[in-house]
PDB file of N, CA and C in Angstrom:
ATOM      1  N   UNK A   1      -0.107 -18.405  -2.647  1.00  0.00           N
ATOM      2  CA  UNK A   1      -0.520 -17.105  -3.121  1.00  0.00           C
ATOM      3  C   UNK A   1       0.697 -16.274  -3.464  1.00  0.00           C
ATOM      4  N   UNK A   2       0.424 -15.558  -4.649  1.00  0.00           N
ATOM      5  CA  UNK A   2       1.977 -14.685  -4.732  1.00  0.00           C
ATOM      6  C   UNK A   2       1.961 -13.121  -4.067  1.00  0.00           C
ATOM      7  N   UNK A   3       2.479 -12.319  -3.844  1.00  0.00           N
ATOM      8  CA  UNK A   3       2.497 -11.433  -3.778  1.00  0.00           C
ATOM      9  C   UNK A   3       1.653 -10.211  -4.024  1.00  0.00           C
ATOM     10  N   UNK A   4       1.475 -10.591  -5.746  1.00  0.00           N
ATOM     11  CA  UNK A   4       0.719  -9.736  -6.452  1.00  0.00           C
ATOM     12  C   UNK A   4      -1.217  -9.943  -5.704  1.00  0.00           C
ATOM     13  N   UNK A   5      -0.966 -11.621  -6.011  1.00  0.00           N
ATOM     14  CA  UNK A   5      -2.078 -12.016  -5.715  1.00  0.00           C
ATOM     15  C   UNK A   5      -2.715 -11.116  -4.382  1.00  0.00           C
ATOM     16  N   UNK A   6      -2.041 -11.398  -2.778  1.00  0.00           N
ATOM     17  CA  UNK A   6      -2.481 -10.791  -1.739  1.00  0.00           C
ATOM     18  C   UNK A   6      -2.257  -9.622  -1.912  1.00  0.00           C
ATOM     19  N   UNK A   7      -2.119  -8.524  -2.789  1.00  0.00           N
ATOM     20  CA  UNK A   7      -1.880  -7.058  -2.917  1.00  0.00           C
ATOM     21  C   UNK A   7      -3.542  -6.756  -3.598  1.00  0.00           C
ATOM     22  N   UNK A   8      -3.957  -7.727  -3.973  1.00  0.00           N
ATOM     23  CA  UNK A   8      -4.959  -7.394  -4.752  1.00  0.00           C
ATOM     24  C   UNK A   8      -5.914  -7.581  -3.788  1.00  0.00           C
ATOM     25  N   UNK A   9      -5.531  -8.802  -3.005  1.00  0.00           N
ATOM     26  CA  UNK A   9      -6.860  -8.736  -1.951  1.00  0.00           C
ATOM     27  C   UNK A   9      -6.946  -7.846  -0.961  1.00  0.00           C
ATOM     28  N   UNK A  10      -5.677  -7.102  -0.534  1.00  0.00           N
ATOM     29  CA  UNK A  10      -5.784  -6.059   0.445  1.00  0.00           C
ATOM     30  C   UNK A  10      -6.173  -5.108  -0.361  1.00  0.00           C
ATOM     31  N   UNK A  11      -6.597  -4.743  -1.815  1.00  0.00           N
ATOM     32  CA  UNK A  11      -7.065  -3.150  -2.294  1.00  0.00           C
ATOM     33  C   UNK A  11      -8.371  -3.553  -2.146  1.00  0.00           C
ATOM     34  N   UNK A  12      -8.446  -4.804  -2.799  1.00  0.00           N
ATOM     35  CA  UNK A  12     -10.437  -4.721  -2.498  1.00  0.00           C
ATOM     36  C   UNK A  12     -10.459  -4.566  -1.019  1.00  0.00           C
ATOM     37  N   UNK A  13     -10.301  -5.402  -0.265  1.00  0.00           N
ATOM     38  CA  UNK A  13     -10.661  -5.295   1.013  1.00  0.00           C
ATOM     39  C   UNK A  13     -10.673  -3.879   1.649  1.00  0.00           C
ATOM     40  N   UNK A  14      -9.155  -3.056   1.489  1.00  0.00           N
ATOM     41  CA  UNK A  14      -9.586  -1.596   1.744  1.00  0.00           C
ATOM     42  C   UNK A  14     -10.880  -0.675   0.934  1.00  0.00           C
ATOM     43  N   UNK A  15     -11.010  -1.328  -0.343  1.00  0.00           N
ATOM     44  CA  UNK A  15     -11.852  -0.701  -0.888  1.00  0.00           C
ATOM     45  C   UNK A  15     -13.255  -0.466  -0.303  1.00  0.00           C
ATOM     46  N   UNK A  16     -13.554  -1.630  -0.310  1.00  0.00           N
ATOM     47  CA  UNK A  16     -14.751  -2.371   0.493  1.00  0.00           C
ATOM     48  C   UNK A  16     -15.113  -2.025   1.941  1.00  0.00           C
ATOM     49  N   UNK A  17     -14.070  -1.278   2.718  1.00  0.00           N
ATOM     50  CA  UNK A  17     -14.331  -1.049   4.211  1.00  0.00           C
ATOM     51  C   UNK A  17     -14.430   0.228   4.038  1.00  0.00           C
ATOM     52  N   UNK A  18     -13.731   0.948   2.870  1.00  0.00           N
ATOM     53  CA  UNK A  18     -13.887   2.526   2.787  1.00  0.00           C
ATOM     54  C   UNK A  18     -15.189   3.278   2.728  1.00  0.00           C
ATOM     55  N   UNK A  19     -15.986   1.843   2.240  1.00  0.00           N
ATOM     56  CA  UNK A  19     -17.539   2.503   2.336  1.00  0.00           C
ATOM     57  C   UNK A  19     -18.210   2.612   3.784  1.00  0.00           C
ATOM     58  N   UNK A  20     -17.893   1.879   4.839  1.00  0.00           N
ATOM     59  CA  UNK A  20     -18.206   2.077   5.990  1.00  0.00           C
ATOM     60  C   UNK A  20     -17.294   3.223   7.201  1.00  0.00           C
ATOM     61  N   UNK A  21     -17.121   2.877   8.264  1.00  0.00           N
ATOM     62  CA  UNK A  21     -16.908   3.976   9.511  1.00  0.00           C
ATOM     63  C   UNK A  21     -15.173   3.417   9.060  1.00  0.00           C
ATOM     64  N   UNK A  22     -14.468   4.725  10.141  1.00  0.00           N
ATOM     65  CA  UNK A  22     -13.167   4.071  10.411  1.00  0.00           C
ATOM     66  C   UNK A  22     -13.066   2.913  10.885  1.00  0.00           C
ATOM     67  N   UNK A  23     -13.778   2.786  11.950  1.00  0.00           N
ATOM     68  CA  UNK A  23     -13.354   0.990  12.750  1.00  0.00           C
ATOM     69  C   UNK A  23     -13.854   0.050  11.934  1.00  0.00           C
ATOM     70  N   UNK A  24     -14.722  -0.183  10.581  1.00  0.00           N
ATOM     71  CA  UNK A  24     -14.983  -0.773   9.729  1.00  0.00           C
ATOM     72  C   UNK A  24     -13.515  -1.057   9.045  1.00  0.00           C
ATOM     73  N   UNK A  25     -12.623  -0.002   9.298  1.00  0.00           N
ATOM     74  CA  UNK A  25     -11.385  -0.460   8.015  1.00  0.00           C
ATOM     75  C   UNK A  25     -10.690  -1.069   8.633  1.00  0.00           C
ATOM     76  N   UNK A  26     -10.589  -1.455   9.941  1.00  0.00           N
ATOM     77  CA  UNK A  26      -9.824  -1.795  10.630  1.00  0.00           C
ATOM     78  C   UNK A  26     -10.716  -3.520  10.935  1.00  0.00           C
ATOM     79  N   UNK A  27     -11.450  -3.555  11.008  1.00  0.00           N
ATOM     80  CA  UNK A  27     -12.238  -5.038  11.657  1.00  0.00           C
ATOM     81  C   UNK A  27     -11.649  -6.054  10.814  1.00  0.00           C
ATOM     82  N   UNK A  28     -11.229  -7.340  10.587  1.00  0.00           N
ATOM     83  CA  UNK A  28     -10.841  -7.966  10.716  1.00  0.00           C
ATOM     84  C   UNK A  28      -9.202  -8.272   9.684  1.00  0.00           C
ATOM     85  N   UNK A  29      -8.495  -6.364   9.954  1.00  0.00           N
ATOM     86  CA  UNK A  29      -7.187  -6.563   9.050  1.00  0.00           C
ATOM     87  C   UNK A  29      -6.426  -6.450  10.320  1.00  0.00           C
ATOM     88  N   UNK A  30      -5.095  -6.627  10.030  1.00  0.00           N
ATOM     89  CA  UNK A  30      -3.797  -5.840  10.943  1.00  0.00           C
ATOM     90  C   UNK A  30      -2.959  -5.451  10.234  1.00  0.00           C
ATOM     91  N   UNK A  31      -1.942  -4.453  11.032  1.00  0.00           N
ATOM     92  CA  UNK A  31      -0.839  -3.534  10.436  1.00  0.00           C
ATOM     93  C   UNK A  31      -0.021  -5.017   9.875  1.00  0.00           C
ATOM     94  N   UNK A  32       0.758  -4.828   8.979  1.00  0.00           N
ATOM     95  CA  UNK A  32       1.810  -5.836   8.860  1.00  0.00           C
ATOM     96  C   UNK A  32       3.057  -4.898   8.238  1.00  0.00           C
ATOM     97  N   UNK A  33       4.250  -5.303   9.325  1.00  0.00           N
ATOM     98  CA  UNK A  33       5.171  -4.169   8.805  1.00  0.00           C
ATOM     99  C   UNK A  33       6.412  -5.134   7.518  1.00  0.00           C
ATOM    100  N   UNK A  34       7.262  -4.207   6.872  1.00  0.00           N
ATOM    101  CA  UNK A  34       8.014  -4.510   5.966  1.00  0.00           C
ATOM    102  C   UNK A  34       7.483  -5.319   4.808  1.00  0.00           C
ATOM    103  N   UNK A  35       6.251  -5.623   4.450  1.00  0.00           N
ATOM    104  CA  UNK A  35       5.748  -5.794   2.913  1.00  0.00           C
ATOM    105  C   UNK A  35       5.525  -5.114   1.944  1.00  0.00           C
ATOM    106  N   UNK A  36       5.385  -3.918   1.724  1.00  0.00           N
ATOM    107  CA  UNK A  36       4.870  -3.031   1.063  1.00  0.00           C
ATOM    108  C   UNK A  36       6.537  -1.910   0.213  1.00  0.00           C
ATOM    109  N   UNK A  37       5.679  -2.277  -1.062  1.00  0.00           N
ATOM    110  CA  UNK A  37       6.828  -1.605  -1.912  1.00  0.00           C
ATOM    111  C   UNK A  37       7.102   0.002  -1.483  1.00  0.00           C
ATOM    112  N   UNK A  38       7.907   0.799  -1.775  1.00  0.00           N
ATOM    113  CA  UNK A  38       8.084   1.950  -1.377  1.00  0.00           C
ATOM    114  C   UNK A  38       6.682   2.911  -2.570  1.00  0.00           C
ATOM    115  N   UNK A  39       6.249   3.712  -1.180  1.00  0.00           N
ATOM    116  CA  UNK A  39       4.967   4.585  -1.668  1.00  0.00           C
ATOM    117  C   UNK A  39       3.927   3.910  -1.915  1.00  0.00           C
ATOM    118  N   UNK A  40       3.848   2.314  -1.112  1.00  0.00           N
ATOM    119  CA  UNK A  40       2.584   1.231  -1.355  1.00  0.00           C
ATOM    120  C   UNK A  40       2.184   1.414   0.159  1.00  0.00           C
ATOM    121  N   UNK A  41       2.496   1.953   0.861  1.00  0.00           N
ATOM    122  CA  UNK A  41       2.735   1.317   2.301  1.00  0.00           C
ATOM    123  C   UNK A  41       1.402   2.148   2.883  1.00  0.00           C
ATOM    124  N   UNK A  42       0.664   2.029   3.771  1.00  0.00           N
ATOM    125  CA  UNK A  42      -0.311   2.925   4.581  1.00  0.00           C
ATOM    126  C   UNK A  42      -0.361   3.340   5.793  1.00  0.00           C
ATOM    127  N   UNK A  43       1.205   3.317   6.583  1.00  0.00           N
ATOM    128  CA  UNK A  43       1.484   4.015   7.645  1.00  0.00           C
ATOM    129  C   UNK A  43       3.299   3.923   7.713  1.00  0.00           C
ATOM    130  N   UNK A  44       4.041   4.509   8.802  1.00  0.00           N
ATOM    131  CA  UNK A  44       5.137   4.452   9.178  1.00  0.00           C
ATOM    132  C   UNK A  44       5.027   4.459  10.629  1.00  0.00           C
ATOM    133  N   UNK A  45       5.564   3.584  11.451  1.00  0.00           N
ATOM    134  CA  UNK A  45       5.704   3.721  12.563  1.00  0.00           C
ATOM    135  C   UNK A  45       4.201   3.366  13.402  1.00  0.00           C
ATOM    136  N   UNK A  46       3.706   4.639  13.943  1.00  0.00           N
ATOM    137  CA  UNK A  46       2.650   4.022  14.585  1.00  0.00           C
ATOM    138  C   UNK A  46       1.615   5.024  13.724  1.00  0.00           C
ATOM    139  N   UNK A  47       2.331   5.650  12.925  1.00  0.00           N
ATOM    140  CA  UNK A  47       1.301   7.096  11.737  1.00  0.00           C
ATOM    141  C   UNK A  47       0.878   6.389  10.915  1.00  0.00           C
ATOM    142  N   UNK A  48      -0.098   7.141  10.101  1.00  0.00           N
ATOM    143  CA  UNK A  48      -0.528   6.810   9.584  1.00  0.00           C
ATOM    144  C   UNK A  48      -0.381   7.729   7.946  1.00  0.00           C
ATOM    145  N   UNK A  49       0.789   7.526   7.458  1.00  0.00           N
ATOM    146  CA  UNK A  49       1.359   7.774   6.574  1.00  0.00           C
ATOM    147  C   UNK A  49       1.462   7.669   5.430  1.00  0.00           C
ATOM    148  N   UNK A  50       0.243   6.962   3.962  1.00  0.00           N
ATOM    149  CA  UNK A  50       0.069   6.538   3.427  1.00  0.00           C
ATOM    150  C   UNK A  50       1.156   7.151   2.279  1.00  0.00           C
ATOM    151  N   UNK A  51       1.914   5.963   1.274  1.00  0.00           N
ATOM    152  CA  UNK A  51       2.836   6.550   0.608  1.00  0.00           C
ATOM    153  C   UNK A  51       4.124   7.020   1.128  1.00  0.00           C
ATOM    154  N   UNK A  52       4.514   6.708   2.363  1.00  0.00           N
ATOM    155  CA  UNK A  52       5.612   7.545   2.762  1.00  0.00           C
ATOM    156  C   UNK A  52       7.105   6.817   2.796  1.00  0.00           C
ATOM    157  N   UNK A  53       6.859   5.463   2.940  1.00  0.00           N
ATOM    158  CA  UNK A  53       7.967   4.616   2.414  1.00  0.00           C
ATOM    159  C   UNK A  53       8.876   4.900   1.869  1.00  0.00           C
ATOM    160  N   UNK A  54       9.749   5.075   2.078  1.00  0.00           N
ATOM    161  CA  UNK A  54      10.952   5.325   0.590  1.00  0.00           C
ATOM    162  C   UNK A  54      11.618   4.179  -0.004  1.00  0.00           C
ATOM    163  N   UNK A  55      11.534   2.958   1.055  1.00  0.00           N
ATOM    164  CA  UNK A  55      12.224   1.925   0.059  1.00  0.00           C
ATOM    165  C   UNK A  55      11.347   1.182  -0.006  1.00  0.00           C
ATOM    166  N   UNK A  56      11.712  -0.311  -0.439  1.00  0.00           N
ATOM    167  CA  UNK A  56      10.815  -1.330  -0.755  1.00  0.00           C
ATOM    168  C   UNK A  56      11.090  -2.118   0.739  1.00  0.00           C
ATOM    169  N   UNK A  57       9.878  -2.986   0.752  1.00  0.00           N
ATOM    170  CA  UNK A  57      10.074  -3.609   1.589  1.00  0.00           C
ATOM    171  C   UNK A  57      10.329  -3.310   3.391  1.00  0.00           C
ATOM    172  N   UNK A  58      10.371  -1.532   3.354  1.00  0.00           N
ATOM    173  CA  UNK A  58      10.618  -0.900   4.250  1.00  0.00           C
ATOM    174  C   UNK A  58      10.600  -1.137   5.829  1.00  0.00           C
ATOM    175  N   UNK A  59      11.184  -1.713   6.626  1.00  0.00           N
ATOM    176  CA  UNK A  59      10.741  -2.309   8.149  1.00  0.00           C
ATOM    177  C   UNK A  59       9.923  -1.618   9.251  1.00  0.00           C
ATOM    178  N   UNK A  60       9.956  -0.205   9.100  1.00  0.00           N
ATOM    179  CA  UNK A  60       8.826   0.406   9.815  1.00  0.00           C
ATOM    180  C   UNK A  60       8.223   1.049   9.155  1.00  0.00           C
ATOM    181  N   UNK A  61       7.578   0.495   8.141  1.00  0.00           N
ATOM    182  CA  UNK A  61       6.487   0.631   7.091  1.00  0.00           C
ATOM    183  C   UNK A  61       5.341  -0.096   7.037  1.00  0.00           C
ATOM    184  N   UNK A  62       4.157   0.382   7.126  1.00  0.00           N
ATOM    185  CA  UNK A  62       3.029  -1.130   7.401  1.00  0.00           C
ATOM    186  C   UNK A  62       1.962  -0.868   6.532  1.00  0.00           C
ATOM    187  N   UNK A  63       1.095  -1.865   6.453  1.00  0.00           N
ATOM    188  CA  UNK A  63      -0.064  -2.214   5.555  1.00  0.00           C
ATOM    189  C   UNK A  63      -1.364  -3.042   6.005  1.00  0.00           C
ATOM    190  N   UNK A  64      -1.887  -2.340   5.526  1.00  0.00           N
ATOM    191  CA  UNK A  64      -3.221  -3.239   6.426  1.00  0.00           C
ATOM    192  C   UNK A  64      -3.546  -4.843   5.191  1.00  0.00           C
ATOM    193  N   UNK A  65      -3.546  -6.023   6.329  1.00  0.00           N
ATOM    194  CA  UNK A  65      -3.592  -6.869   5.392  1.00  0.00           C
ATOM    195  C   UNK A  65      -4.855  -7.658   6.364  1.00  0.00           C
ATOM    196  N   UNK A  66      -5.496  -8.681   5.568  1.00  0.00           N
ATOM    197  CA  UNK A  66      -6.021  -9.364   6.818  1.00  0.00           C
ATOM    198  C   UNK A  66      -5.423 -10.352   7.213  1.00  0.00           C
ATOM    199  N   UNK A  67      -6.374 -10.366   8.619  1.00  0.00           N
ATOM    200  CA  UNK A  67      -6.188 -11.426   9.631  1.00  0.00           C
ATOM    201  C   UNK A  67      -5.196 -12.539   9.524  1.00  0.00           C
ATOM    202  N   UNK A  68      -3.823 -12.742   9.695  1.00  0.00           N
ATOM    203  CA  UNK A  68      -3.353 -14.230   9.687  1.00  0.00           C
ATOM    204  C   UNK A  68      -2.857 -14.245   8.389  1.00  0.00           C
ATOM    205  N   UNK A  69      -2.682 -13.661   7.831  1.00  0.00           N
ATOM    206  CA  UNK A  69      -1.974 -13.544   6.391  1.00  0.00           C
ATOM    207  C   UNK A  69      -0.124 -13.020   6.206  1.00  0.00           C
ATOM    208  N   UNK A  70       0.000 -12.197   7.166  1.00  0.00           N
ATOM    209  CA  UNK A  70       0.951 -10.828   7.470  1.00  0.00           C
ATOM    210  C   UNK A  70       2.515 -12.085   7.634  1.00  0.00           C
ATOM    211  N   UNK A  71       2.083 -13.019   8.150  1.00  0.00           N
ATOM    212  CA  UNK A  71       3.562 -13.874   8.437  1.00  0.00           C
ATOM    213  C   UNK A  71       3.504 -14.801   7.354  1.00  0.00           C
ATOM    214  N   UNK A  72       2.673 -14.875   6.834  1.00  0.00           N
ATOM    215  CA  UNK A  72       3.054 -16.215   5.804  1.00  0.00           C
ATOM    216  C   UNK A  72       3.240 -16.068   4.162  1.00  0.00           C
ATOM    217  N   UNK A  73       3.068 -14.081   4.162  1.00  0.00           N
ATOM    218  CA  UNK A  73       3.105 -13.633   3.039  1.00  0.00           C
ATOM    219  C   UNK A  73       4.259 -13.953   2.315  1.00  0.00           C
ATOM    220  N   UNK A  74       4.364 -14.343   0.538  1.00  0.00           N
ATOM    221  CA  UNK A  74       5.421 -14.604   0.480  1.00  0.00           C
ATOM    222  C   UNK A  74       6.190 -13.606   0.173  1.00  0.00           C
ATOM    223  N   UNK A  75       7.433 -12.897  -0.016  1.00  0.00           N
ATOM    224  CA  UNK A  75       8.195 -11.633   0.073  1.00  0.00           C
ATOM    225  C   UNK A  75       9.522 -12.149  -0.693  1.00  0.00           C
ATOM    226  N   UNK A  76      10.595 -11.613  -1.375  1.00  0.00           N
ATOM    227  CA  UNK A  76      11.329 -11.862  -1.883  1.00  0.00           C
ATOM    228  C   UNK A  76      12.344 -11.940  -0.855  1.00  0.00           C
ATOM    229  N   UNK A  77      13.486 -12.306  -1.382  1.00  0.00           N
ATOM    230  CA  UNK A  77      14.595 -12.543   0.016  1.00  0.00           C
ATOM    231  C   UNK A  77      15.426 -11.338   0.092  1.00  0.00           C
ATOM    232  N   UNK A  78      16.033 -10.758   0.618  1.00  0.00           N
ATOM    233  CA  UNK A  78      16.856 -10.218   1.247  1.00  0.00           C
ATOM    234  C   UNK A  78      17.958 -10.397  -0.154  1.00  0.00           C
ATOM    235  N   UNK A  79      18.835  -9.002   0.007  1.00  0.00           N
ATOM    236  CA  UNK A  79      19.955  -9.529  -0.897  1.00  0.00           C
ATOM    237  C   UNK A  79      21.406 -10.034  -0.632  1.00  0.00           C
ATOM    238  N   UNK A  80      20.870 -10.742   0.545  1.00  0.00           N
ATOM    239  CA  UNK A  80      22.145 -11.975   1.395  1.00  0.00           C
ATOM    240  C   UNK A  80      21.537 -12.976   1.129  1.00  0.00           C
ATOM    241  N   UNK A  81      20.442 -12.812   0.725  1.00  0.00           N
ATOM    242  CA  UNK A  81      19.694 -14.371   0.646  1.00  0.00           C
ATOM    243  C   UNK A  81      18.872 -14.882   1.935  1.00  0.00           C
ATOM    244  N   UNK A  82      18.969 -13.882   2.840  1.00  0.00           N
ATOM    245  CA  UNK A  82      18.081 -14.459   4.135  1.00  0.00           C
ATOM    246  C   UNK A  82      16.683 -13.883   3.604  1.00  0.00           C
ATOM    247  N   UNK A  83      15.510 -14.995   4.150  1.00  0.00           N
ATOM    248  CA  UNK A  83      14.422 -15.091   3.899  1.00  0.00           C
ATOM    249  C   UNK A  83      13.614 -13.392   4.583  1.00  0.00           C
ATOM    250  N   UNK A  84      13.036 -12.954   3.764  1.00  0.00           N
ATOM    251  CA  UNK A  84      12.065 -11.827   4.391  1.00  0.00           C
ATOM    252  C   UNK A  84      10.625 -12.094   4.201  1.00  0.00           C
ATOM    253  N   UNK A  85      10.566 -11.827   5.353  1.00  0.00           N
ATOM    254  CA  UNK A  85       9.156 -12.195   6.333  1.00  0.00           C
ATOM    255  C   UNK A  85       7.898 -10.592   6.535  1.00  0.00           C
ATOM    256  N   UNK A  86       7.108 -10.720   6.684  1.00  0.00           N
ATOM    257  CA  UNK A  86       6.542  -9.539   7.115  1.00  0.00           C
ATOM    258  C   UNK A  86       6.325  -9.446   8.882  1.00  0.00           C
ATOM    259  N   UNK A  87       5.728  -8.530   9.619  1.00  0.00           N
ATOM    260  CA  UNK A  87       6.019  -9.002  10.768  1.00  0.00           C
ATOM    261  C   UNK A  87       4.784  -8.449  11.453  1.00  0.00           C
ATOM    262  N   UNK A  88       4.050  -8.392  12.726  1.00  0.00           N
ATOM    263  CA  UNK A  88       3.091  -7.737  13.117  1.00  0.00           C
ATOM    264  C   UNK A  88       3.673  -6.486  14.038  1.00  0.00           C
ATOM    265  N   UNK A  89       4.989  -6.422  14.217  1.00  0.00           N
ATOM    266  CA  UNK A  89       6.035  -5.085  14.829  1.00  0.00           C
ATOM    267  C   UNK A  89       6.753  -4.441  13.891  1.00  0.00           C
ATOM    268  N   UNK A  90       6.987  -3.568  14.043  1.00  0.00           N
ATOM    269  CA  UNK A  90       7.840  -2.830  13.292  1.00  0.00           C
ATOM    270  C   UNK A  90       9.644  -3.350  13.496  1.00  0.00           C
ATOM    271  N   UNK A  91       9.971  -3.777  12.347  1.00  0.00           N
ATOM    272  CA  UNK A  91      11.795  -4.169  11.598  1.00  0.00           C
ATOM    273  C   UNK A  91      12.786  -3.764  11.942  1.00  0.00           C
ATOM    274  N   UNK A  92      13.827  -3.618  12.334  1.00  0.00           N
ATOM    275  CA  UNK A  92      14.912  -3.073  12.099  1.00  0.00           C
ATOM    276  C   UNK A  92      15.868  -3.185  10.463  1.00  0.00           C
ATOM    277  N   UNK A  93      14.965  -3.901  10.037  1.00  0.00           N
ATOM    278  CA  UNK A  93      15.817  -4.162   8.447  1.00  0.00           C
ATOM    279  C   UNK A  93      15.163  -2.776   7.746  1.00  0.00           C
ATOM    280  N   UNK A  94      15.911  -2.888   6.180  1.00  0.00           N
ATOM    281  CA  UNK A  94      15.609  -2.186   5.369  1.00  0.00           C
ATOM    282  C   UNK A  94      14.839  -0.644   5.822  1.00  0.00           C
ATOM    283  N   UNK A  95      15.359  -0.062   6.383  1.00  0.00           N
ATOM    284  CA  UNK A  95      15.727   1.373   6.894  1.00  0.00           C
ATOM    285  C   UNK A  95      16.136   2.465   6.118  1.00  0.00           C
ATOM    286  N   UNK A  96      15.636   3.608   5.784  1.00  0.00           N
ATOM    287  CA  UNK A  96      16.109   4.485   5.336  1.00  0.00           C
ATOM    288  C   UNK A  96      17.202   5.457   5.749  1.00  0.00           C
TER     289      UNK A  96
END
């Protein structure tokens, strides 16, 4: 799956839960931190911050993705070339 691809499935999916309760938006996604382009993101930290990102890829920046997806997303690398991962904690990388 690319990137684009699972970006698309997390808008429907938020879309789709927006019609029900809060704990509906939440049932079967999790936070996943450092995926989300800057001002893509839907929390910081433990807030809930939608848009607040400033960079890409941001490490205490998160996104609701579903279930089991969040580590195997694929993400571009780092510009050392080390592999970037998404994580279910919040990063110390890519920091503002």
């Amino acid at each position: 799956m690319t990137f684009k691809t699972i970006g698309a499935a997390v808008v429907i999916g938020l879309t789709a839960a927006a019609a029900g309760d809060s704990r509906a938006q939440t049932d079967g996604m999790e936070k996943c931190y450092g995926i989300s382009r800057a001002g893509e993101n839907d929390g910081i930290g433990r807030a809930d911050i939608p848009g607040g990102a400033t960079l890409d890829f941001q490490g205490d920046a998160w996104t609701w993705t579903p279930e089991g997806t969040c580590l195997t997303m694929p993400l571009p690398q780092q510009t050392d070339g080390t592999p970037r991962r998404g994580s279910l904690l919040p990063l110390k990388r890519d920091l503002p």
